[in-house]
Protein backbone atom coordinates (compact mmCIF):
# COMPACT_ATOMS: atom_id res chain seq x y z
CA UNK A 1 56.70 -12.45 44.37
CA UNK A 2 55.45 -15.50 45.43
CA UNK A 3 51.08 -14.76 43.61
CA UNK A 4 53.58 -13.68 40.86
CA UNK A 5 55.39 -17.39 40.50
CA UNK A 6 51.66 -18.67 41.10
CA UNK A 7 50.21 -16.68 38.05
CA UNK A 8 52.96 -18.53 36.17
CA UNK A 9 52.37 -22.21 37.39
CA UNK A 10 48.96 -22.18 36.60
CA UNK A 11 49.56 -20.47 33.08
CA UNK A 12 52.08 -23.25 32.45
CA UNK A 13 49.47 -26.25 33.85
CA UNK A 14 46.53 -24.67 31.83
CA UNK A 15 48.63 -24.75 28.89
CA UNK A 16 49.27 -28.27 29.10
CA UNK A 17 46.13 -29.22 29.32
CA UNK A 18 45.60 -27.49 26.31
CA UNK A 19 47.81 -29.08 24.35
CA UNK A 20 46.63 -32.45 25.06
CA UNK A 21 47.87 -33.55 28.37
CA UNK A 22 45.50 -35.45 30.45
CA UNK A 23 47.83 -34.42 33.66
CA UNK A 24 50.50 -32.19 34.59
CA UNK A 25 52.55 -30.19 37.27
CA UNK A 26 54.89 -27.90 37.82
CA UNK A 27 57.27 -26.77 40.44
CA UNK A 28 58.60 -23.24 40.29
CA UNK A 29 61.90 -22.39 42.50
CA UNK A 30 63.20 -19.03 43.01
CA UNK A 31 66.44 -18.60 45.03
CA UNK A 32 68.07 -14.88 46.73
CA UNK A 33 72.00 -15.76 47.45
CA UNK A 34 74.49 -13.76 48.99
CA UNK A 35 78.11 -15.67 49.54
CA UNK A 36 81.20 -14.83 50.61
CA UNK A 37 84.29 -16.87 50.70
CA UNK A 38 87.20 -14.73 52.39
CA UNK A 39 91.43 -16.47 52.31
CA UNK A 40 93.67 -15.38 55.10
CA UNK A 41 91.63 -11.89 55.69
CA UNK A 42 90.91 -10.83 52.21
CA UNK A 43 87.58 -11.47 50.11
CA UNK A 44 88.76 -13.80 47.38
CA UNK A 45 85.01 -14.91 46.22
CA UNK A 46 82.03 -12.39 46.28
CA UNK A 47 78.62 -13.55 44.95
CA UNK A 48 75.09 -12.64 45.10
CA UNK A 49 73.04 -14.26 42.36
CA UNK A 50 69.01 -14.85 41.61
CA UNK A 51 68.48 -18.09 40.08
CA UNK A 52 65.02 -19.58 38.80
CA UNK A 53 63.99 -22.56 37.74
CA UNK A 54 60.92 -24.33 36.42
CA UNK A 55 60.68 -28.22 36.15
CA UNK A 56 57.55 -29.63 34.32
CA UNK A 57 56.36 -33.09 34.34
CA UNK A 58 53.51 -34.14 32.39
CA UNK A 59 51.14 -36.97 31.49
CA UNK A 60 49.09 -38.50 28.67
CA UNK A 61 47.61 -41.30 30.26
CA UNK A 62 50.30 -43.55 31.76
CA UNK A 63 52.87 -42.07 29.43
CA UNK A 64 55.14 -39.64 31.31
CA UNK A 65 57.42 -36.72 30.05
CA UNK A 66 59.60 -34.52 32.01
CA UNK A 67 61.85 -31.13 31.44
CA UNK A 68 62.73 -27.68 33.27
CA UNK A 69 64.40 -24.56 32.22
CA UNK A 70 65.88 -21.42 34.08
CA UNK A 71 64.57 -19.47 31.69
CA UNK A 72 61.14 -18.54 32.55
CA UNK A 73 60.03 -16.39 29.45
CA UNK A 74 56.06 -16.88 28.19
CA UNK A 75 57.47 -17.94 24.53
CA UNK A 76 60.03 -20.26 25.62
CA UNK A 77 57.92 -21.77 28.41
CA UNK A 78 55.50 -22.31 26.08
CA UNK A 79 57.31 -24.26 23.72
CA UNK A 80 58.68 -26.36 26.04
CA UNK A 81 54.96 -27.35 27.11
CA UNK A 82 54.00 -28.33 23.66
CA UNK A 83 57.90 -29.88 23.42
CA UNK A 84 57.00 -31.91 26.80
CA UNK A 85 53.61 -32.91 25.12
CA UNK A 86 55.65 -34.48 22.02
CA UNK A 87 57.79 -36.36 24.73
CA UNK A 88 55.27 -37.58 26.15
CA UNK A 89 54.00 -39.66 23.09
CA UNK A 90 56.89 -41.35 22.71
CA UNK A 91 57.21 -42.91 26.59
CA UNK A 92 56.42 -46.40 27.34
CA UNK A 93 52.98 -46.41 29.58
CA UNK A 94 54.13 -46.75 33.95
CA UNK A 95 50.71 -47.76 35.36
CA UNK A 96 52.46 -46.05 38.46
CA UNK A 97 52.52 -42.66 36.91
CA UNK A 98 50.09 -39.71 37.72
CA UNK A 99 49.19 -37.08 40.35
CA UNK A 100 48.90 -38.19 44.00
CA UNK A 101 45.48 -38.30 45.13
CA UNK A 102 44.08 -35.01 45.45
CA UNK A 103 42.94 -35.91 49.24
CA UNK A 104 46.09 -36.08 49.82
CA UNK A 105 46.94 -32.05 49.25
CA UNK A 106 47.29 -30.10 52.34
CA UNK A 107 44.12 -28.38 53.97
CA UNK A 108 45.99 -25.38 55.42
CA UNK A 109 49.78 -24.21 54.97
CA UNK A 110 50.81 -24.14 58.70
CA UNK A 111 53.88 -22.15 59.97
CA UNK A 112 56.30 -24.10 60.02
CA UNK A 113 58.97 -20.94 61.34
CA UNK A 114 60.77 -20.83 57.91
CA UNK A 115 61.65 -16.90 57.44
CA UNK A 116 63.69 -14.88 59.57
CA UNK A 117 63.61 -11.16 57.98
CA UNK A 118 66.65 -10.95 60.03
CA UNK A 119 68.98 -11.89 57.08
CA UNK A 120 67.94 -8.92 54.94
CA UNK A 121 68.99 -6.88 58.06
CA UNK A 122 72.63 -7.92 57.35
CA UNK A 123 74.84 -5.52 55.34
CA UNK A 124 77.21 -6.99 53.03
CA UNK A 125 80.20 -4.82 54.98
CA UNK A 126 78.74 -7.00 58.01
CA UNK A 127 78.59 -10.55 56.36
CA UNK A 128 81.92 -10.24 54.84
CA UNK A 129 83.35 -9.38 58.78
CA UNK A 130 81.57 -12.17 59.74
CA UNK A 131 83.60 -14.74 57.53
CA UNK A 132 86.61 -13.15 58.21
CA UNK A 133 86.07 -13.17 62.02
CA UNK A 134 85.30 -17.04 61.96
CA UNK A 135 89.03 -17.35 60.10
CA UNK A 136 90.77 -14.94 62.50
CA UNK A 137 89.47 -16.99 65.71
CA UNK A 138 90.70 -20.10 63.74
CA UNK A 139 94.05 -18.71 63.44
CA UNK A 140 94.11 -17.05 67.15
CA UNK A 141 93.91 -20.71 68.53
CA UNK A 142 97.85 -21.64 67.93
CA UNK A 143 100.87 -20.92 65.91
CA UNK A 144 100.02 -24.18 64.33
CA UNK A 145 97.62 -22.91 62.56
CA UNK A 146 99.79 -21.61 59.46
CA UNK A 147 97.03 -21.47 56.18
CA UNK A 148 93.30 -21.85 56.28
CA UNK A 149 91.00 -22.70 53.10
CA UNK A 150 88.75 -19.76 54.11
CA UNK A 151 85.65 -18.35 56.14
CA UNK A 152 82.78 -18.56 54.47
CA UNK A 153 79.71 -17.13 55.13
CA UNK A 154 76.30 -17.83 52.53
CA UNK A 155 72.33 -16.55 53.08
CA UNK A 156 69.99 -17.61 50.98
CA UNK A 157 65.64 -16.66 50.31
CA UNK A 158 63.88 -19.53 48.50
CA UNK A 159 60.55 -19.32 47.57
CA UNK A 160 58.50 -22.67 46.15
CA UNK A 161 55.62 -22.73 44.15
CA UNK A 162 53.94 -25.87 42.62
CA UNK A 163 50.87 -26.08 40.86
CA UNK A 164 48.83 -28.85 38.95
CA UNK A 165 45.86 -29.36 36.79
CA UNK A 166 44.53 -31.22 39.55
CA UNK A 167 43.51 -28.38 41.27
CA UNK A 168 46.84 -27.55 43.54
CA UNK A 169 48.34 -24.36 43.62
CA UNK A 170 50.18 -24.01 46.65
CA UNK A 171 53.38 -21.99 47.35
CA UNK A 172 56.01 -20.97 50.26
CA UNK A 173 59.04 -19.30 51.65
CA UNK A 174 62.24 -20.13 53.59
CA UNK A 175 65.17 -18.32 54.53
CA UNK A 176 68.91 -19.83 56.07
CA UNK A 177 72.11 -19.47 56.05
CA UNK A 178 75.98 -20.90 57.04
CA UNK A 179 79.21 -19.47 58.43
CA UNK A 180 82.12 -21.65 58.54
CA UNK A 181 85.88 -21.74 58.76
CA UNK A 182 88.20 -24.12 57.15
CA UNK A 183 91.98 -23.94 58.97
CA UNK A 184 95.39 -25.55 57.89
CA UNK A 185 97.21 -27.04 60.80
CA UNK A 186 101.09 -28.03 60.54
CA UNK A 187 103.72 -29.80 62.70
CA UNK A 188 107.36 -31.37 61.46
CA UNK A 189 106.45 -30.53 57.49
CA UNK A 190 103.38 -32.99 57.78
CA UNK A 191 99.71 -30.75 57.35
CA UNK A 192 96.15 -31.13 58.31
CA UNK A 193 92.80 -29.81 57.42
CA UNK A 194 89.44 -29.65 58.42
CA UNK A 195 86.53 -27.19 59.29
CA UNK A 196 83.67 -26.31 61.27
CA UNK A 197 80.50 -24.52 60.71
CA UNK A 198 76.78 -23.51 62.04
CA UNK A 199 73.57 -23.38 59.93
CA UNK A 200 70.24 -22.16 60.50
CA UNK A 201 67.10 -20.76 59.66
CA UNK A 202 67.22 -17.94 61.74
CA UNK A 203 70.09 -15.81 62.02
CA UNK A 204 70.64 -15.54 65.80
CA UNK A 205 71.05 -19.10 66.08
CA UNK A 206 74.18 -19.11 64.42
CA UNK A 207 77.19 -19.87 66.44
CA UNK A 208 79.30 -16.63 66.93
CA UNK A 209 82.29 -16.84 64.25
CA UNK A 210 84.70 -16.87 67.36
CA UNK A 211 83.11 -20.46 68.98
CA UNK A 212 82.99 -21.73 64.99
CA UNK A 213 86.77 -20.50 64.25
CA UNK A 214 87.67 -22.13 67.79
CA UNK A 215 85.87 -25.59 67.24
CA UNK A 216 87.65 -25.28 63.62
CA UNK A 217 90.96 -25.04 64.99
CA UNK A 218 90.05 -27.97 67.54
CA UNK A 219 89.45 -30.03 64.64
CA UNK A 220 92.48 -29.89 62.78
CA UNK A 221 94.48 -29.78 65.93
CA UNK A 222 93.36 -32.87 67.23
CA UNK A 223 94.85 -34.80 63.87
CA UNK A 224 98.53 -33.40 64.12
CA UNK A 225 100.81 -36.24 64.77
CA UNK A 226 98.59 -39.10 63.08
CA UNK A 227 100.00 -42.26 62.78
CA UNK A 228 98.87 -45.66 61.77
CA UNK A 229 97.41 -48.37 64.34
CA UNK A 230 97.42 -52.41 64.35
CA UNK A 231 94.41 -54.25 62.79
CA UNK A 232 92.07 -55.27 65.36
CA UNK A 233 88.21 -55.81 66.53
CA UNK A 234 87.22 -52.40 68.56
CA UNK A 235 84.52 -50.64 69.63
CA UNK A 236 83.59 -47.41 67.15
CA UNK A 237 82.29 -43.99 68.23
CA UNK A 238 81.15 -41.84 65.57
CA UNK A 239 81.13 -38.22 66.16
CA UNK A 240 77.70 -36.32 65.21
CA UNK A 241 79.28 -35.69 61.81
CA UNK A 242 80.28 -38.66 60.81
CA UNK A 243 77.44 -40.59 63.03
CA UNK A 244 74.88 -38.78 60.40
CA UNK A 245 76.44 -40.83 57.15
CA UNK A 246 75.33 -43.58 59.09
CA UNK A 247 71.88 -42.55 59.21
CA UNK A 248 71.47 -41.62 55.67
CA UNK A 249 72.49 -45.27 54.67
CA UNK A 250 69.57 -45.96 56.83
CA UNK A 251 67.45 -43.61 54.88
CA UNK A 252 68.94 -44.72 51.77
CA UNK A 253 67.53 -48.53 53.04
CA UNK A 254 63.71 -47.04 53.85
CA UNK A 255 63.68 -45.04 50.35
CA UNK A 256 60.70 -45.94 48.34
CA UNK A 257 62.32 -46.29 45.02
CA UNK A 258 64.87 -48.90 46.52
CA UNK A 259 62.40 -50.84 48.17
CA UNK A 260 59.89 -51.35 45.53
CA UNK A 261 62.92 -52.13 43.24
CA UNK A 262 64.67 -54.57 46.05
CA UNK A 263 68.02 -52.93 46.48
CA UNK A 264 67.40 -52.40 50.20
CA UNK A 265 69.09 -54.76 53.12
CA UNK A 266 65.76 -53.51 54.68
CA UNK A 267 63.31 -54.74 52.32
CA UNK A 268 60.49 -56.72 53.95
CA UNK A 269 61.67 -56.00 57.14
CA UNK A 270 58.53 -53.86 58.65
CA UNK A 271 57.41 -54.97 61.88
CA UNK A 272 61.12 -56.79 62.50
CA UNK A 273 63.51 -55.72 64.88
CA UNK A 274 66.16 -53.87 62.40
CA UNK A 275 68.20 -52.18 65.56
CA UNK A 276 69.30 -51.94 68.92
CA UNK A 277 66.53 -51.12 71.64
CA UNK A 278 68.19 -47.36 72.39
CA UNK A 279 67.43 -46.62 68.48
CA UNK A 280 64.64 -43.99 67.53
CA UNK A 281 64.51 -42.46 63.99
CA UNK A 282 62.12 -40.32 62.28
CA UNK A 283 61.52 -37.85 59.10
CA UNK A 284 59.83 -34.93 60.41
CA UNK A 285 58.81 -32.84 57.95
CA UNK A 286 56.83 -30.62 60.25
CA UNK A 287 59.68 -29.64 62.69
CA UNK A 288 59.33 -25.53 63.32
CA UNK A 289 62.99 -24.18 61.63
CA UNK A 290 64.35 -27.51 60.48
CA UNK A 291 66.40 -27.22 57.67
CA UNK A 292 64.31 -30.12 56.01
CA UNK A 293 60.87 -28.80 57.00
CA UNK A 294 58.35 -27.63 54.58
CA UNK A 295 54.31 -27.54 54.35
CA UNK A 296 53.99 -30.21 51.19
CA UNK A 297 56.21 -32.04 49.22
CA UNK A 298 57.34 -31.49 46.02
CA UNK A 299 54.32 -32.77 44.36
CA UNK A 300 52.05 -31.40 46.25
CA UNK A 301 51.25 -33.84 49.24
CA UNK A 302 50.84 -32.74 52.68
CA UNK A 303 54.06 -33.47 54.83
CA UNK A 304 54.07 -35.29 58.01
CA UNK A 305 56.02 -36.59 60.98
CA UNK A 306 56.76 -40.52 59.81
CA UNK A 307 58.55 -43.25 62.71
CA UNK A 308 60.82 -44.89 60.78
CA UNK A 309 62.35 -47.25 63.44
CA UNK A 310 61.02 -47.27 66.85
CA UNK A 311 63.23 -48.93 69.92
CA UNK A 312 64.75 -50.65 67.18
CA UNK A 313 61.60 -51.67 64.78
CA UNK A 314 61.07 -51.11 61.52
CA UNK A 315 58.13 -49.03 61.57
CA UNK A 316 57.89 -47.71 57.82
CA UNK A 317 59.05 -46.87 54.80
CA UNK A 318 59.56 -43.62 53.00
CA UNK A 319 57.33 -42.83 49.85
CA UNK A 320 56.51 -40.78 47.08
CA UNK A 321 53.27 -40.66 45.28
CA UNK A 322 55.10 -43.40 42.67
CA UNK A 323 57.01 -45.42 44.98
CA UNK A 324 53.67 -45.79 47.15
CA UNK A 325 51.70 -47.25 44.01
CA UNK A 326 54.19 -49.50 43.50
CA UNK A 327 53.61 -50.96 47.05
CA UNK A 328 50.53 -50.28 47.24
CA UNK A 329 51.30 -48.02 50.22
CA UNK A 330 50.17 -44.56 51.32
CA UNK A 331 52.66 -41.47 50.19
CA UNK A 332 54.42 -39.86 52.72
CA UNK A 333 54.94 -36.61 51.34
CA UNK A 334 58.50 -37.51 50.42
CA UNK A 335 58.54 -36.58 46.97
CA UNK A 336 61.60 -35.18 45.57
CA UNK A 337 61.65 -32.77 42.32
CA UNK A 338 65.17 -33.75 40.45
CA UNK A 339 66.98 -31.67 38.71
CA UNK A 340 65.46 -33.12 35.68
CA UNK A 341 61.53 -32.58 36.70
CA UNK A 342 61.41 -35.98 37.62
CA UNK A 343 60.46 -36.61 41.71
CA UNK A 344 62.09 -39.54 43.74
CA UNK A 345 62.24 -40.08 47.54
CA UNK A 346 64.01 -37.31 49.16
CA UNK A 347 64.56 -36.75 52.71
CA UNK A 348 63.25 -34.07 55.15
CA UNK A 349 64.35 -33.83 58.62
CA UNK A 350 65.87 -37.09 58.98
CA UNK A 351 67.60 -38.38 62.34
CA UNK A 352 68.49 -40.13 64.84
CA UNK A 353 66.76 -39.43 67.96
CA UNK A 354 68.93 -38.22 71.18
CA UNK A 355 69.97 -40.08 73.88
CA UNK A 356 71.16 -40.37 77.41
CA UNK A 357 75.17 -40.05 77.30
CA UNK A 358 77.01 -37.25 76.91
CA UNK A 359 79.95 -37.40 74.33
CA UNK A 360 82.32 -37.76 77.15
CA UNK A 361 80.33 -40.75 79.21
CA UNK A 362 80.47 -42.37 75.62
CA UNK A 363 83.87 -41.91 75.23
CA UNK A 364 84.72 -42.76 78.67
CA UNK A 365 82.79 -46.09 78.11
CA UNK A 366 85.74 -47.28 76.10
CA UNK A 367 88.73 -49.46 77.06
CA UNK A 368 90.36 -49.60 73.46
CA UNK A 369 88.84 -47.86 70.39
CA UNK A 370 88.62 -45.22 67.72
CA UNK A 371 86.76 -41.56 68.22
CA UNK A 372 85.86 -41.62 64.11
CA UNK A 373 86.12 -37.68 62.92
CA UNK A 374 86.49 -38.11 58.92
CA UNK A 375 85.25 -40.40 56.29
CA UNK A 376 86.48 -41.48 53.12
CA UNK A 377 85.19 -43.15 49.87
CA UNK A 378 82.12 -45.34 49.21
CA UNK A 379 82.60 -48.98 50.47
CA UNK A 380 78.66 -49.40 51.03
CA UNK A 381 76.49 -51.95 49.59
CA UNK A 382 73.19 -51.10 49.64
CA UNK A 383 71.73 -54.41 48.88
CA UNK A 384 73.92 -56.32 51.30
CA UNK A 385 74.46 -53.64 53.67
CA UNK A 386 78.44 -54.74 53.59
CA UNK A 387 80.31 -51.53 55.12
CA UNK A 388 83.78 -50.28 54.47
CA UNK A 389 84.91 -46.57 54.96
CA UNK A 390 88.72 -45.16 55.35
CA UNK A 391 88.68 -42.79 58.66
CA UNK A 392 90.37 -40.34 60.13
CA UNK A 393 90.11 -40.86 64.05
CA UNK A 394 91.57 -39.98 67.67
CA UNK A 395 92.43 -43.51 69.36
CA UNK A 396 90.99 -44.61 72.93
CA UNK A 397 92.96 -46.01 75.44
CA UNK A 398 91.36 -45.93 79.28
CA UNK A 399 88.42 -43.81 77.93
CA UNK A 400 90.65 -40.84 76.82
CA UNK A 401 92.35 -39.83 73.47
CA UNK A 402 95.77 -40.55 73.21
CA UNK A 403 96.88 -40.06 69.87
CA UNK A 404 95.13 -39.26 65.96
CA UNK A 405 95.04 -41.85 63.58
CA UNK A 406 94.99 -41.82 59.97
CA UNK A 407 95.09 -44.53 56.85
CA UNK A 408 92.99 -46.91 58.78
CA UNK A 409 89.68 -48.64 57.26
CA UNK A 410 86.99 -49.79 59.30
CA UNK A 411 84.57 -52.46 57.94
CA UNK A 412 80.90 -53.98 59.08
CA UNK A 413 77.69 -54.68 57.66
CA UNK A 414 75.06 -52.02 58.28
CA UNK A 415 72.62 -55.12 59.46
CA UNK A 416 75.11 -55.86 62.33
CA UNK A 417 76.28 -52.26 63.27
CA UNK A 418 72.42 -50.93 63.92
CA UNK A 419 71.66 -53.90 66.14
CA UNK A 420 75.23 -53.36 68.00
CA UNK A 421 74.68 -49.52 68.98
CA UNK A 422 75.37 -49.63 72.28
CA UNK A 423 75.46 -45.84 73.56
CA UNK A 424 73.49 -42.70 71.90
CA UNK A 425 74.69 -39.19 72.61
CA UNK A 426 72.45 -36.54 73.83
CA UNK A 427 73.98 -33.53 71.74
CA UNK A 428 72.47 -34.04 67.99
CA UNK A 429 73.56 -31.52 65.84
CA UNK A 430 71.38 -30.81 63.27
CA UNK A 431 73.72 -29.63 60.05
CA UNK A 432 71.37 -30.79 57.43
CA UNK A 433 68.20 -32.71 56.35
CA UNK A 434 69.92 -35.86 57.92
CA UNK A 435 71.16 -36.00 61.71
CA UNK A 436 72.85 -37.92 64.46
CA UNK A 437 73.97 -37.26 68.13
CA UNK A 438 77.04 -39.28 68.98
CA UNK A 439 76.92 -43.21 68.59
CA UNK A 440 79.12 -45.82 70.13
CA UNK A 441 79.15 -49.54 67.51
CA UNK A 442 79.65 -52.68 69.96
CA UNK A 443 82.23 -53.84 67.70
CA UNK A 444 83.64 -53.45 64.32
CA UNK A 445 86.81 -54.70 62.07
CA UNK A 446 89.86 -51.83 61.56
CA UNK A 447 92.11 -52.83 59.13
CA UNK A 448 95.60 -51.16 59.54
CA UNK A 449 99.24 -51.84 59.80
């Protein structure tokens, strides 16, 4: 499948060059889904679905034109080639634009652990009982438990292709998948929701459904009984969940494209100390299984394992082929295809390095605070790095939980809260490109009653 996506990315970047283009690429994207969403211990969404998609983005000179379709048939491929070319003419000229350096293409396609066949092992009778097990241990854990949004269970085979008249024609594979479950908690007519769930690569490194229906049910325990607190200056510990929102502002501050256009609190800050001592982050494209982990970008540049703040110093930036020439910096392999065709900075495996503490020495730590379990809304400035998120939380009082709270706000500025980590966990929990252990803040505003 994959020489047969090939065939077609190098038909597609001939053609362009045909039709005029001094430059072009193309990145080809096949996805296998299965997903099953089952309600109280019946199947109430069954899918499995093939989706393509091809997203083009061409140059004449330092004009640039982008497009994609999921319709990958010769004659409408084709035209939208010689469509693209047309766009192109009509661009303003980015002395930016163009294809990364070839140099900069990978020599070799290592394995990077990717594909587990084991997925295709899994019968659908067998992935549906798999969702509905992770429910059913949900509502085993207490009477409580009275509803549940659903298990879920998803698998996926992707396979990648990109090619360019440059000479690159390079192409891989990746499997994963997810199980979760999503309970309804309720005590004196008030209810509660939340979830839990395990992703992988590989299939036997999913949690069992019974440990994800349990930690589930945990969850949305744990909130029963919320109540408001008094506004006050506390000490915040994010759970890995929530501590990982943190890191992608961080990310967010590094990205290429907000740096070169200055809507970063981090901009000229390389080489300064951005962070407490105890804080470590990296993008490690080259991780074996990572969720984030693949052999070259999405243009075509070799990946690589990039510090991005070490023992609290801004080591670099993140960059795409674009975002580099616009520093006048070396790419990172970073690039990012859009939905559109267009690439920006994405994120591979980005996190937070592990620490010392367990969970419970951090909690322990803590006269008077808030265990932070939920988010909500947007209150971040990027530019400023001014901080304001409602949470959900379990209060501290003698280093144990006492009581949930609820309708709270807590407020910083992203500057302040890096330099004031004061304990890192040692249980980071990778559920994404973007990851945190545990992290205690020094201090930080809650606004409540």
């Amino acid at each position: 499948m994959i020489d047969k996506m090939k065939e077609t990315a190098q038909r597609v970047v001939d053609r362009a060059k045909r039709q005029g283009a001094t430059d072009a690429d193309v990145f080809l994207r096949e996805d296998e889904t299965f997903s099953v969403t089952v309600r109280n211990g019946d199947v109430e969404k069954l899918k499995e679905a093939l989706s393509r998609s091809l997203r083009l983005r061409l140059f004449l000179g330092k004009r640039t034109a982008t497009a994609q379709t999921s319709d990958l048939s010769p004659a409408v491929i084709d035209k939208l080639v010689d469509e693209t070319v047309e766009m192109a003419r009509l661009t303003s000229e980015d002395e930016s634009g163009g294809l990364p350096d070839p140099s900069m293409y990978p020599a070799d396609t290592p394995d990077l652990q990717l594909v587990d066949p084991a997925w295709d092992l899994i019968k659908p009778e067998a992935r549906i009982d798999l969702a509905r097990r992770a429910e059913a241990a949900a509502f085993k854990a207490s009477p409580s438990i009275t509803n549940s949004e659903g298990g879920w269970f998803e698998c996926e085979r992707s396979r990648t292709v990109l090619a360019n008249t440059a000479g690159f024609l390079g192409g891989y594979e990746a499997t994963g998948g997810y199980l979760a479950a999503g309970p309804i908690a309720e005590s004196n007519g008030a209810m509660q929701q939340d979830h839990w769930y395990s992703i992988s690569r590989r299939f036997d490194q999913l949690d069992s459904p019974e440990d994800i229906g349990r930690r589930a049910a945990e969850r949305v325990l744990r909130r029963l009984g919320a109540r408001k607190v008094k506004t006050c200056q506390i000490p915040i510990i994010f759970d890995p969940m929530t501590a990982r929102t943190v890191v992608k502002h961080v990310f967010d501050a590094v990205s290429g494209d907000a740096i070169y256009r200055r809507r970063s609190f981090l901009v000229d800050q390389i080489g300064q100390t951005v962070a407490g001592s105890q804080v470590t982050i990296v993008d490690d494209a080259r991780l074996p299984g990572g969720l984030g982990s693949s052999p070259f970008d999405d243009e075509g540049i070799a990946t690589q394992i990039t510090p991005i703040i070490e023992s609290g110093i801004l080591r670099n930036y993140l960059h795409s082929a674009y975002s580099a020439r616009k520093m006048k910096a070396r790419p990172t392999g970073n690039g990012s295809r859009t939905g559109a065709g267009s690439v920006s900075v994405g994120p591979t495996n980005f996190y937070l390095k592990a620490g010392q503490y367990t969970p419970e020495e951090i909690i322990a730590s803590v006269e008077t605070g808030l265990y932070v379990v939920d988010l909500i809304g947007h209150g971040v400035n990027a530019v400023s790095g001014d901080y304001s998120r409602g949470v959900t939380g379990l209060w501290i009082e003698n280093g144990k939980f006492v009581y949930p709270v609820q309708e709270v706000t807590i407020a910083g500025n992203l500057r302040q809260m890096l330099q004031d980590i004061e304990m890192i966990g040692n249980d980071i929990t990778f559920m994404g490109p973007i990851a945190s252990p545990t992290l205690k803040i020094r201090n930080m505003t809650l606004s409540g009653e």
